[in-house]
Protein backbone atom coordinates (compact mmCIF):
# COMPACT_ATOMS: atom_id res chain seq x y z
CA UNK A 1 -7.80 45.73 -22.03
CA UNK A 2 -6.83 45.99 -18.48
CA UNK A 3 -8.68 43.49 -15.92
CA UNK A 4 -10.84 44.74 -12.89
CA UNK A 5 -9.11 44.51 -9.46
CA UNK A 6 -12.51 41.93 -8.99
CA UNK A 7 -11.61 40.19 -12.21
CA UNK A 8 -7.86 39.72 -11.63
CA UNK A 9 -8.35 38.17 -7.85
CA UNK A 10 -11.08 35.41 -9.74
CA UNK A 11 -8.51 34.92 -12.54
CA UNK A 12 -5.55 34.07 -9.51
CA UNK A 13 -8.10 32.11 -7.67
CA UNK A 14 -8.88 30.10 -10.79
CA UNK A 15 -4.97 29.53 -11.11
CA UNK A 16 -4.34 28.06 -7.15
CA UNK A 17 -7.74 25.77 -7.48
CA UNK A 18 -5.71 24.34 -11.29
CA UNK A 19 -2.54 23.47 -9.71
CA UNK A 20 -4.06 22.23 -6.42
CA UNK A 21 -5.81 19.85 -8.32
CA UNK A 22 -2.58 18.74 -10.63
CA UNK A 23 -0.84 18.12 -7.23
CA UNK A 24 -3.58 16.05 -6.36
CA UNK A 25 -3.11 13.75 -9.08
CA UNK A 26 -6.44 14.90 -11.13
CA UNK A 27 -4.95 15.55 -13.89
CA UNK A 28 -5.81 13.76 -17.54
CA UNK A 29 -2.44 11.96 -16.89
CA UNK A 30 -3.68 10.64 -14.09
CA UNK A 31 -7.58 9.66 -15.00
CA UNK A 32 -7.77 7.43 -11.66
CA UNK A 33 -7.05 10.40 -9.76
CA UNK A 34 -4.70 8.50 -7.45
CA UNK A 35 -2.44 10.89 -5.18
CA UNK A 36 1.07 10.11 -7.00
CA UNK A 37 3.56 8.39 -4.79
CA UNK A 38 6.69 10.01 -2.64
CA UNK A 39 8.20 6.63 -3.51
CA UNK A 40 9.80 5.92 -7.11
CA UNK A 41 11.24 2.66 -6.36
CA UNK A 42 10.80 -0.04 -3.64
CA UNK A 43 14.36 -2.35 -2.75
CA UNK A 44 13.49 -5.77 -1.67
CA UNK A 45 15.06 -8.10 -0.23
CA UNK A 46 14.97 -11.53 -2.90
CA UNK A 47 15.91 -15.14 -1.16
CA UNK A 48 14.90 -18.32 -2.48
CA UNK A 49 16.09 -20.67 -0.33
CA UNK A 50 15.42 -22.76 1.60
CA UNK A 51 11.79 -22.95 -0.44
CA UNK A 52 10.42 -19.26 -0.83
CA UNK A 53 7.67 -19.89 -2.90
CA UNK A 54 5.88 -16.52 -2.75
CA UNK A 55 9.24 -14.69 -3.54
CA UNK A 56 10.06 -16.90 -6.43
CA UNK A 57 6.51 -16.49 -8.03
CA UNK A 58 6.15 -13.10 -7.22
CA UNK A 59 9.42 -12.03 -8.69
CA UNK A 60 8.70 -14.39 -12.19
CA UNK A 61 4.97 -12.33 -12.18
CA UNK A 62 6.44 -9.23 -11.49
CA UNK A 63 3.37 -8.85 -9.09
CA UNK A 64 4.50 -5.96 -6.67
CA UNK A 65 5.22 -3.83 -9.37
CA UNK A 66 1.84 -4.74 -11.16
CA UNK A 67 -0.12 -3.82 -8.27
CA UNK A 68 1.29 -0.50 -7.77
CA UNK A 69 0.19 0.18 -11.15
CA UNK A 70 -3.39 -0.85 -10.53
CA UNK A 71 -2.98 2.00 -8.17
CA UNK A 72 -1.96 4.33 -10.52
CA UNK A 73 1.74 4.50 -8.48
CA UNK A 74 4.83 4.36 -10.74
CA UNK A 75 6.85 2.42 -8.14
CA UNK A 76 10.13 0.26 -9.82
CA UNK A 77 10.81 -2.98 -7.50
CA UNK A 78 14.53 -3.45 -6.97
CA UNK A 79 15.62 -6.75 -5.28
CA UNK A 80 18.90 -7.55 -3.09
CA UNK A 81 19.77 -10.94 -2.39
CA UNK A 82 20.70 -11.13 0.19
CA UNK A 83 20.93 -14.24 2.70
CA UNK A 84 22.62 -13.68 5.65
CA UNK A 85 20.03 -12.23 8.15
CA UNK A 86 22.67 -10.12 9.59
CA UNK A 87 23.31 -8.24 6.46
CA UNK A 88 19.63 -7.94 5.84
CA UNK A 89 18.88 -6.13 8.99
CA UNK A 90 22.20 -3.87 8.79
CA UNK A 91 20.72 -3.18 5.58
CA UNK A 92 17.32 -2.47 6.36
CA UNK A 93 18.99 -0.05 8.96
CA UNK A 94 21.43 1.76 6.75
CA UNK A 95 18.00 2.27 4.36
CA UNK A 96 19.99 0.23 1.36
CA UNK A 97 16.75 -1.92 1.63
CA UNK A 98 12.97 -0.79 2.44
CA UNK A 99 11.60 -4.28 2.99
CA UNK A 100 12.72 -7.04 4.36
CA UNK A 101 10.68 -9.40 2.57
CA UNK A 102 11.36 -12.99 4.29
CA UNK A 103 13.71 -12.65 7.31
CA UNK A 104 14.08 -14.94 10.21
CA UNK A 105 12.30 -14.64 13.68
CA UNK A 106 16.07 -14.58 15.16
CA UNK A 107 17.32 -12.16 13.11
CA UNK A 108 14.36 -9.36 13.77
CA UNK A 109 14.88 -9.73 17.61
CA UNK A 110 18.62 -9.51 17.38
CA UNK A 111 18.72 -6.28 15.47
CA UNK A 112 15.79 -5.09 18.07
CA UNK A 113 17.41 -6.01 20.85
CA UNK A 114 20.68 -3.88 19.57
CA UNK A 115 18.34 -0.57 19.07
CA UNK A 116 17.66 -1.02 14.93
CA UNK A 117 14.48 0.26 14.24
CA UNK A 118 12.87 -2.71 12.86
CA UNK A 119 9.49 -3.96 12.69
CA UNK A 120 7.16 -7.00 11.66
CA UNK A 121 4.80 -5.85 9.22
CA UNK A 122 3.35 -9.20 8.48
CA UNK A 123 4.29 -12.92 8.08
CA UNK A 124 6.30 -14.74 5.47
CA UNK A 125 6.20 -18.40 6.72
CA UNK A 126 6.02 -20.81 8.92
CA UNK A 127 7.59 -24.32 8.92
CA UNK A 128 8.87 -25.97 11.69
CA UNK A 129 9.09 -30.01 9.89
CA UNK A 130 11.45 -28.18 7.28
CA UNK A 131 14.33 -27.87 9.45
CA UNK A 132 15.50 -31.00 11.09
CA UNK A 133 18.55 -32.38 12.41
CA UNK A 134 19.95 -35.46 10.39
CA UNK A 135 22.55 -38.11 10.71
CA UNK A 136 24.39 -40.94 9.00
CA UNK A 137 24.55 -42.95 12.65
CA UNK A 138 21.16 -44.79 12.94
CA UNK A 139 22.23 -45.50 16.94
CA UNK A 140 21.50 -41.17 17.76
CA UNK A 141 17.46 -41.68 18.45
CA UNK A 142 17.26 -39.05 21.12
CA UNK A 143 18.73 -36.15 22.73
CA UNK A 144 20.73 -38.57 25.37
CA UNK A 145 22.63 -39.98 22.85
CA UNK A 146 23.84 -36.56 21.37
CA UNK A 147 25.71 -36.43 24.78
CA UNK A 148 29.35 -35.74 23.58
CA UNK A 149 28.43 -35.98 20.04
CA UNK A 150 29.74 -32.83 17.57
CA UNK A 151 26.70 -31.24 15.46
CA UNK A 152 27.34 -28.47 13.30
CA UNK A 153 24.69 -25.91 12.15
CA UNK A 154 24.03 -22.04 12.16
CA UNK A 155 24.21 -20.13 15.27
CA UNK A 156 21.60 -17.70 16.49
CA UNK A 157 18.83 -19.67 13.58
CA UNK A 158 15.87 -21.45 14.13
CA UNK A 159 18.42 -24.81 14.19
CA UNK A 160 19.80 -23.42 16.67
CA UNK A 161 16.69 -22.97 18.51
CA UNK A 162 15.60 -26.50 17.75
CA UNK A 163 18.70 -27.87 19.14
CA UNK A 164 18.34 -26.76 22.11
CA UNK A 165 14.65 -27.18 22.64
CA UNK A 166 16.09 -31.15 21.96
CA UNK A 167 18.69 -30.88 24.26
CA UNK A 168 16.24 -29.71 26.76
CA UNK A 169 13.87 -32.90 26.84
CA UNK A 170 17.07 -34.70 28.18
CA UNK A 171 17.77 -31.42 30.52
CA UNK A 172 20.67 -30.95 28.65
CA UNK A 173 22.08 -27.82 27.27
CA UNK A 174 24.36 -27.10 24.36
CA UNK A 175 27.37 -27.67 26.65
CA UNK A 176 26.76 -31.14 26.57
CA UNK A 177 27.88 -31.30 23.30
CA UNK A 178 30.27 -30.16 20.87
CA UNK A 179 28.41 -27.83 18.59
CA UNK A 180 30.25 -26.26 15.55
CA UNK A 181 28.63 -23.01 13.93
CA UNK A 182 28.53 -23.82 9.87
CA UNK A 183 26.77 -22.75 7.09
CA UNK A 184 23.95 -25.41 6.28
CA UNK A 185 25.56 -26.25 2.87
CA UNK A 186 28.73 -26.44 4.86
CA UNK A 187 27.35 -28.57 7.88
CA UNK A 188 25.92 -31.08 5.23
CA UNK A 189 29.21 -31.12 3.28
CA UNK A 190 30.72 -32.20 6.66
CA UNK A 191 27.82 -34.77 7.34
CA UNK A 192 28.81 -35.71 4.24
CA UNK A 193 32.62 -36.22 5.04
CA UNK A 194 31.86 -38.00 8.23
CA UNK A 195 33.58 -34.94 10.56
CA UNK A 196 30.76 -34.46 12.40
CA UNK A 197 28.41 -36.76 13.79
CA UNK A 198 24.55 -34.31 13.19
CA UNK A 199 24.05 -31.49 10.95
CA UNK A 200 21.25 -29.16 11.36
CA UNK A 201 19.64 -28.76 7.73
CA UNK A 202 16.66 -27.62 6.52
CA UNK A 203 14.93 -27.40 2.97
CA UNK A 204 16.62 -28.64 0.34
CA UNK A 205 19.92 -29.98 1.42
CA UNK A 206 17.54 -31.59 4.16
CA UNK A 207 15.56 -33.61 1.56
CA UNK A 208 19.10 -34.30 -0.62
CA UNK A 209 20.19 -36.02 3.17
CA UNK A 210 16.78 -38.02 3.23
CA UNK A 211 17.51 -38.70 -0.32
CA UNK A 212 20.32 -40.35 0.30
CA UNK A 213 19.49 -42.37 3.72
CA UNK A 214 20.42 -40.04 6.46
CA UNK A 215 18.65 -41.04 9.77
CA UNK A 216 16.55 -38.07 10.56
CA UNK A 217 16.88 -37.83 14.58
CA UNK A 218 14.19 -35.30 14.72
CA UNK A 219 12.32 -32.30 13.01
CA UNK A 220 11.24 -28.86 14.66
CA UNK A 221 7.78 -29.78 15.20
CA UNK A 222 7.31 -28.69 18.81
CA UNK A 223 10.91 -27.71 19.08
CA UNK A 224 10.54 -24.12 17.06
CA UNK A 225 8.06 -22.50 15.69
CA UNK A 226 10.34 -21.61 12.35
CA UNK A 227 8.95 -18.06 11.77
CA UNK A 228 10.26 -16.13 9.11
CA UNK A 229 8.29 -12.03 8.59
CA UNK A 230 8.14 -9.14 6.62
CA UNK A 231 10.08 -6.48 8.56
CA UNK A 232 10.23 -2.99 7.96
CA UNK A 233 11.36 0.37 9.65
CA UNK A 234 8.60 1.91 11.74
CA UNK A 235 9.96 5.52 9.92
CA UNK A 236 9.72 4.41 6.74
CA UNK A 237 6.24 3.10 7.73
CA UNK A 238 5.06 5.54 8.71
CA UNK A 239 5.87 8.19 5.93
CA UNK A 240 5.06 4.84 3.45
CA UNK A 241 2.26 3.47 5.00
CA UNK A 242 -0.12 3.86 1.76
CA UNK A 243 2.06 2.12 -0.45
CA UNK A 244 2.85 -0.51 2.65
CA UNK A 245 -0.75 -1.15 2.25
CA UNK A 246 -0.69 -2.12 -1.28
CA UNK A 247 2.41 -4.35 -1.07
CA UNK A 248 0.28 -6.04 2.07
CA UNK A 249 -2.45 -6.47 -0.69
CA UNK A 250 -0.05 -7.86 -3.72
CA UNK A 251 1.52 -10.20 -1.13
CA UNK A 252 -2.29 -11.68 -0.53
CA UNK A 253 -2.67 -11.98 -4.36
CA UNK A 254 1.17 -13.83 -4.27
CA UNK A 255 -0.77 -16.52 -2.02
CA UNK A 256 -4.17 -16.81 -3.68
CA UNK A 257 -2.00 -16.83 -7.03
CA UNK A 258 -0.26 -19.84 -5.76
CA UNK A 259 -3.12 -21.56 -4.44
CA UNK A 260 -5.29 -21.22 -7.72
CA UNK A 261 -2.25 -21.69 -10.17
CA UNK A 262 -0.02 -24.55 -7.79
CA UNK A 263 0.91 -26.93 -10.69
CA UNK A 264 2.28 -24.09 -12.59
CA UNK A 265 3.63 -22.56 -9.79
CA UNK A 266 5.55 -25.66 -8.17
CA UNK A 267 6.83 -26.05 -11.70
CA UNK A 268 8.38 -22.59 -11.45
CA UNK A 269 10.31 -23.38 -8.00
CA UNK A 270 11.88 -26.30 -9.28
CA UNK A 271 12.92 -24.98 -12.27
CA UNK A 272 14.36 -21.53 -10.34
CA UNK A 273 15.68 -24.62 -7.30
CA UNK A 274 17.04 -26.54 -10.09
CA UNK A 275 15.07 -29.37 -8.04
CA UNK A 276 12.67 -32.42 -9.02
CA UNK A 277 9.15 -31.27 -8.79
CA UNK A 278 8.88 -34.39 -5.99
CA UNK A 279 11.31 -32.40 -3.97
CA UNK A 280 9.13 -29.23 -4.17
CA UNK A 281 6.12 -30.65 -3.71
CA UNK A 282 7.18 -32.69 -0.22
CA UNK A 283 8.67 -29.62 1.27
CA UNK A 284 5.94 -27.08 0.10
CA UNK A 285 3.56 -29.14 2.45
CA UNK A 286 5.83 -28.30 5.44
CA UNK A 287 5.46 -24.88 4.77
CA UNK A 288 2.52 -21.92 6.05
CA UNK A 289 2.49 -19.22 4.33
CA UNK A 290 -0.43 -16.81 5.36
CA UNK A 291 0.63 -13.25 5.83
CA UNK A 292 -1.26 -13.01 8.92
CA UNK A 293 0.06 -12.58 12.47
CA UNK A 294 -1.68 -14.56 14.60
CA UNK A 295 -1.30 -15.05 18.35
CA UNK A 296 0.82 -18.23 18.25
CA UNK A 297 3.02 -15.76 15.94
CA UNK A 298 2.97 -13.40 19.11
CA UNK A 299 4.38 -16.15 21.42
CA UNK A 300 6.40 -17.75 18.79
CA UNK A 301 8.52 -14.28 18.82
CA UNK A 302 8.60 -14.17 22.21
CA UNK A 303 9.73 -17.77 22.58
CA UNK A 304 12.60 -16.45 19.78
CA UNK A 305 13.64 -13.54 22.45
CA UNK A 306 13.33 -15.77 25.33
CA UNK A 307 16.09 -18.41 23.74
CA UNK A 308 18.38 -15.80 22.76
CA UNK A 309 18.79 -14.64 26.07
CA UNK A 310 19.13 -17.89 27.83
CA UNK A 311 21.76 -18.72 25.60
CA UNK A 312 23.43 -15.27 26.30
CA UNK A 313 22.48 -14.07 22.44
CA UNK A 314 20.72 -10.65 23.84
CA UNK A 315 22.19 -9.16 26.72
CA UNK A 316 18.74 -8.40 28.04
CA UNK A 317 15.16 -9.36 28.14
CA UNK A 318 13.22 -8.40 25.38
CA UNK A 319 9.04 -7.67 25.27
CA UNK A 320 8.77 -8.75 21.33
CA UNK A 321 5.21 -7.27 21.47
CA UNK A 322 7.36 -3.86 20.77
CA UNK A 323 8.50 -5.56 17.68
CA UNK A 324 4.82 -5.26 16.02
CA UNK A 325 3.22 -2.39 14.30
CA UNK A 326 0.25 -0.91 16.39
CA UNK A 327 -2.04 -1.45 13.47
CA UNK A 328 -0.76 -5.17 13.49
CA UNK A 329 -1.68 -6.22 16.61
């Protein structure tokens, strides 16, 4: 039996309304009726030292991936480690990564200030008594009597910032003495030798140099502000920003997780640190790890950009309030 003209139209009507609605996610499939992701996997960066706590727990929990489900989003998590804040940014870039989930203040302006669309989506950490500057001569008490002396550390890091924040009570600069860039394991291996006379450390190899007597000349409590953020690309934001949102929310359950579950959780760093559980619990107490920016986070950015162009880092002045997301601010 042949349909009415009338009959037909209602029958291709019917039709569009059924697969509209499958596209929208209502389908029995799909009971939560959550719009399905563009995304089918999210690459992360993964680093555990010197004492990432929330990327350690997260990653034993599996807890970005299990909050995309709660969402009804079929997301994968892929990590990279990667530790050199260099390669993280190219790779953040070259969109090998999505997000750059614990990278250093220094390293975000650097790529900015070379054009690399990056951007702070929210904070990691902050822990300025973690890094310190240590040495096996008991006489170096100030920043006068590093005058001459040869310190070796990481160029363009938050050590490198504390340095010469030191240097600077004595109105010194870094030409006053001989500084070597190294690796921190390196720069302790070297302490260690007795080639140098400092070594900028931080985290662990910083406690294994209290551990075994160092003098500590000083910390980076009012020397840097040690901020490490959550960086993304503002395009991928902005085509991602729903499922941006949830990973903002899973990194808030990371934190509460920690807070309501420490003993276990400490246990898991030094396990994953192949460290004493005395050694995570000292340095987890130097450590801040809310996910909000805050003002001081503002100037503590700005602060970053400032040092990196006095020290001829960044050709140019850089405004760091470009670096945040408008609906960070």
């Amino acid at each position: 039996m042949q349909l009415s003209k009338k009959a037909t139209l209602l029958a291709i009507g019917l039709m569009v309304a059924s697969l509209a609605g499958c596209a929208s996610g209502n389908t029995v499939g799909n009971p939560a009726g959550k719009a399905k992701s563009t995304l089918d996997k999210l690459t992360i960066t993964h680093v555990t030292s010197p004492l990432n706590v929330p990327s350690i727990i997260q990653k034993d929990k599996n807890m970005f991936a299990e909050e995309f489900k709660k969402h009804g989003k079929d997301i994968a998590v892929e990590y990279a480690e990667i530790t050199s804040g260099a390669d993280q940014t190219q790779a953040l870039a070259s969109g090998d990564i999505d997000v750059l989930y614990a990278v250093g203040g220094t390293s975000v302006v650097l790529a900015a200030a070379n054009d690399a669309d990056i951007k702070v989506l929210n904070m990691y950490s902050r822990s300025p008594e973690a890094f310190s500057l240590y040495s096996k001569d008991a006489a170096i008490t100030s920043a006068e009597s590093l005058r001459g002396k040869t310190i070796a550390g990481p160029v363009g890091t938050n050590l490198h910032q504390l340095l010469v924040a030191y240097l600077k009570e004595a109105n010194m600069t870094i030409e006053d003495v001989n500084y070597v860039n190294m690796s921190i394991p390196d720069a302790k291996a070297a302490l260690d030798g007795g080639s140098i006379d400092a070594a900028l450390l931080a985290g662990p190899t910083a406690y294994k140099a209290k551990e075994q007597g160092y003098h500590m000349v000083t910390n980076g409590k009012g020397l840097t502000d040690a901020v490490i953020a959550v960086a993304v690309r503002e395009d991928f934001y902005n085509k991602h920003k729903e499922d941006l949102d949830i990973f903002v929310d899973a990194q808030e359950n990371i934190i509460a997780y920690i807070n309501s579950n420490h003993d276990e959780a400490m246990a898991t760093v030094a396990t994953e640190l192949d460290l004493d559980l005395e050694a995570v619990e000292e340095m987890f107490a130097q450590y801040d790890f809310n996910t909000e920016i805050t003002e001081d986070d503002h100037k503590a950015f700005q602060n970053i950009a400032d040092f990196m162009y006095e020290t001829e880092m960044i050709e140019e002045k850089l405004d760091t309030e470009t670096l945040f997301l408008e609906s960070a601010n």
